[in-house]
C-alpha atoms as a PDB file:
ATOM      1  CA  UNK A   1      95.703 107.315  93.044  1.00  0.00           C
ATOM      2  CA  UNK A   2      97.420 107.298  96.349  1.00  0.00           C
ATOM      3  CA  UNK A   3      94.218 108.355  98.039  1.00  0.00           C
ATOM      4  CA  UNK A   4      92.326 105.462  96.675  1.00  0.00           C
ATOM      5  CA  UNK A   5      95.146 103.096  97.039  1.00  0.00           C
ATOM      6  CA  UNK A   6      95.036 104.156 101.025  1.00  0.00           C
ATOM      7  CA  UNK A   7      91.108 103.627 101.089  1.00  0.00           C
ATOM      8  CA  UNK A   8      91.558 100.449  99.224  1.00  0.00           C
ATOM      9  CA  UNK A   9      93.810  99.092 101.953  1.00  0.00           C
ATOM     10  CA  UNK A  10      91.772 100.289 104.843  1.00  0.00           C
ATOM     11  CA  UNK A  11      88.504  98.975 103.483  1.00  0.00           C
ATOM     12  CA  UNK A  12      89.076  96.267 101.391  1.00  0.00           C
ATOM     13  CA  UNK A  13      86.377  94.999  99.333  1.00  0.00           C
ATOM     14  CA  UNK A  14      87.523  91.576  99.293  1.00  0.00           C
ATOM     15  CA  UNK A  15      89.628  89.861 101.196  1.00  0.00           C
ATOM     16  CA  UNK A  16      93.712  89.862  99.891  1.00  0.00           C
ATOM     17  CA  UNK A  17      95.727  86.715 100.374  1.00  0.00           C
ATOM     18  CA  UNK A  18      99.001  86.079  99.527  1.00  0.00           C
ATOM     19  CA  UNK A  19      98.652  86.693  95.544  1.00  0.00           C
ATOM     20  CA  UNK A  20      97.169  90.252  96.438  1.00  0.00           C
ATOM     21  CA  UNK A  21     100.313  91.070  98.185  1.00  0.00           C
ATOM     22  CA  UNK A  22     102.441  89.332  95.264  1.00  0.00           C
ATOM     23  CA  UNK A  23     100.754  91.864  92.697  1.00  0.00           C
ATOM     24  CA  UNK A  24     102.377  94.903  95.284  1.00  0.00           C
ATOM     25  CA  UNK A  25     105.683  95.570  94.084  1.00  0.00           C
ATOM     26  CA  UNK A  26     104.366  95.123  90.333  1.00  0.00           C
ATOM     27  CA  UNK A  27     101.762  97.940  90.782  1.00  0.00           C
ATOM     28  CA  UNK A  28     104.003 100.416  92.890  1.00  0.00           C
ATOM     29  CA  UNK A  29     106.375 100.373  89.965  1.00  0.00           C
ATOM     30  CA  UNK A  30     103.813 100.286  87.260  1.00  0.00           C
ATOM     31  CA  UNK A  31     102.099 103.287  88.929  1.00  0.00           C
ATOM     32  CA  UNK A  32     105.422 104.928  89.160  1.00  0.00           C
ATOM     33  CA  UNK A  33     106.390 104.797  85.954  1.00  0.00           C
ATOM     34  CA  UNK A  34     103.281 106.310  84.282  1.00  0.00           C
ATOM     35  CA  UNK A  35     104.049 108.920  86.775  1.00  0.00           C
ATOM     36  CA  UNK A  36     107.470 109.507  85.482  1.00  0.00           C
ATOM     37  CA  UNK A  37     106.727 108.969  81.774  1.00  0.00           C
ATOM     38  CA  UNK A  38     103.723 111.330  82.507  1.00  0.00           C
ATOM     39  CA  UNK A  39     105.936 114.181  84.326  1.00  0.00           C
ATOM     40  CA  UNK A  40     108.653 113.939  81.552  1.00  0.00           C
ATOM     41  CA  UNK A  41     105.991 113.876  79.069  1.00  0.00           C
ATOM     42  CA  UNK A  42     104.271 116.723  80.204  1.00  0.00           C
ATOM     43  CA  UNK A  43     107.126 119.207  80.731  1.00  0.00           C
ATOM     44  CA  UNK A  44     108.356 118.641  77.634  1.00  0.00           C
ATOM     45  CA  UNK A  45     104.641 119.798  75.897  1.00  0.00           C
ATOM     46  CA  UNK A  46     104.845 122.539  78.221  1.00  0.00           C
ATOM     47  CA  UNK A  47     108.288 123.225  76.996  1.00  0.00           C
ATOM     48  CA  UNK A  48     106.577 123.156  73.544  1.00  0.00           C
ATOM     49  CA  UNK A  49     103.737 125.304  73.795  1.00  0.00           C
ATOM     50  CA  UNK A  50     106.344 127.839  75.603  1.00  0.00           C
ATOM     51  CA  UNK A  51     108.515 128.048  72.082  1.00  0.00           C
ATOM     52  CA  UNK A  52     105.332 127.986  69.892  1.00  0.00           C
ATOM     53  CA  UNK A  53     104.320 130.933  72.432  1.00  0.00           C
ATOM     54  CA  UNK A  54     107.522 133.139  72.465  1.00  0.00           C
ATOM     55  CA  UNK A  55     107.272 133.272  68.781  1.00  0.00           C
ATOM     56  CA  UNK A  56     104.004 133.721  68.015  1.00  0.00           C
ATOM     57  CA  UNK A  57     102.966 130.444  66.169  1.00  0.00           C
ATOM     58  CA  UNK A  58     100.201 128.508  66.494  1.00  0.00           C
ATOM     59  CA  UNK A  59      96.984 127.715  64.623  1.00  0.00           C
ATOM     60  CA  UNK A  60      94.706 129.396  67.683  1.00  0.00           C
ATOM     61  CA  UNK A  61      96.990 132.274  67.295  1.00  0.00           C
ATOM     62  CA  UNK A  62      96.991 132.903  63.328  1.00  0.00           C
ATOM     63  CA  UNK A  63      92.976 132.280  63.638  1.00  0.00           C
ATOM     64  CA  UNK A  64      93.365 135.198  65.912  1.00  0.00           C
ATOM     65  CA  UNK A  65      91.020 133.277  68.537  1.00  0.00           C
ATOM     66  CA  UNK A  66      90.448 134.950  71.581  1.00  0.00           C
ATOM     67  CA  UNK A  67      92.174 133.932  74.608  1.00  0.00           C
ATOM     68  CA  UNK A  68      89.258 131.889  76.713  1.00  0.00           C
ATOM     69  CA  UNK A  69      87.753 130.481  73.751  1.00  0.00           C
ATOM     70  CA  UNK A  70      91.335 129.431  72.403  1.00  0.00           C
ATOM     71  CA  UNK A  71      92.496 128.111  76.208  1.00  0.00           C
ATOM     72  CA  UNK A  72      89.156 126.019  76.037  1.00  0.00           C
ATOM     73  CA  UNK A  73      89.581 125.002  72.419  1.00  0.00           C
ATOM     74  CA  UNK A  74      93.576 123.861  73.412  1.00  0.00           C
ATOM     75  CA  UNK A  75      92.003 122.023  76.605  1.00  0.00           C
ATOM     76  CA  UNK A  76      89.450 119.903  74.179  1.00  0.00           C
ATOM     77  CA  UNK A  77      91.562 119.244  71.323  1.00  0.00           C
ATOM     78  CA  UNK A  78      94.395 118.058  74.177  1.00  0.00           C
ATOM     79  CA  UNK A  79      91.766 115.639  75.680  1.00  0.00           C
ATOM     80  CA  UNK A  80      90.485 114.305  72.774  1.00  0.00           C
ATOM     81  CA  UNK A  81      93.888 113.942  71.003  1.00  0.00           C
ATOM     82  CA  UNK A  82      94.655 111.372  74.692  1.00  0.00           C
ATOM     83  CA  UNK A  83      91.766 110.073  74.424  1.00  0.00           C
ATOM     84  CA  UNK A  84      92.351 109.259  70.551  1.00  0.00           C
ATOM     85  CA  UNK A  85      95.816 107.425  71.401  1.00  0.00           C
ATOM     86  CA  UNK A  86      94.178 105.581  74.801  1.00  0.00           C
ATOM     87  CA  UNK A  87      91.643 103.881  72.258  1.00  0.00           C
ATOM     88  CA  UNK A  88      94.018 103.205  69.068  1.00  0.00           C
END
């Protein structure tokens, strides 16, 4: 986002008047705090899946999946399950 945000200022696609500037300071903070709630968010599922690990629970795990086909079904059903709550 930063990346864009820096290409976005350097080559504008239209030009920004005062209102563009006004929206700054709203969408600095609004972009930080998805990154926070993301971060926080995401530790704690990591902190999760490393209990669920250390004992030995977990539907992938009683299925007795393999390891890439279970990392790949964990990546899907994590995607879609985002991509369920971005569209409710």
């Amino acid at each position: 986002m930063g990346a864009l945000a820096l290409v976005e200022t350097l080559v504008p696609l239209h030009a920004r008047g005062r209102a563009g500037r006004a929206h700054l300071g709203p969408n600095l903070a609004l972009t930080f705090l998805t990154f926070a709630t993301n971060l926080f968010l995401n530790v704690a599922l990591l902190g999760v899946v490393i209990w669920l690990e250390s004992r030995n629970l977990g539907l992938l795990r009683w299925l007795s999946v393999p390891p890439l086909p279970a990392a790949l079904i964990a990546v899907a059903a994590l995607d879609f399950s985002f991509y369920a709550a971005h569209v409710s």
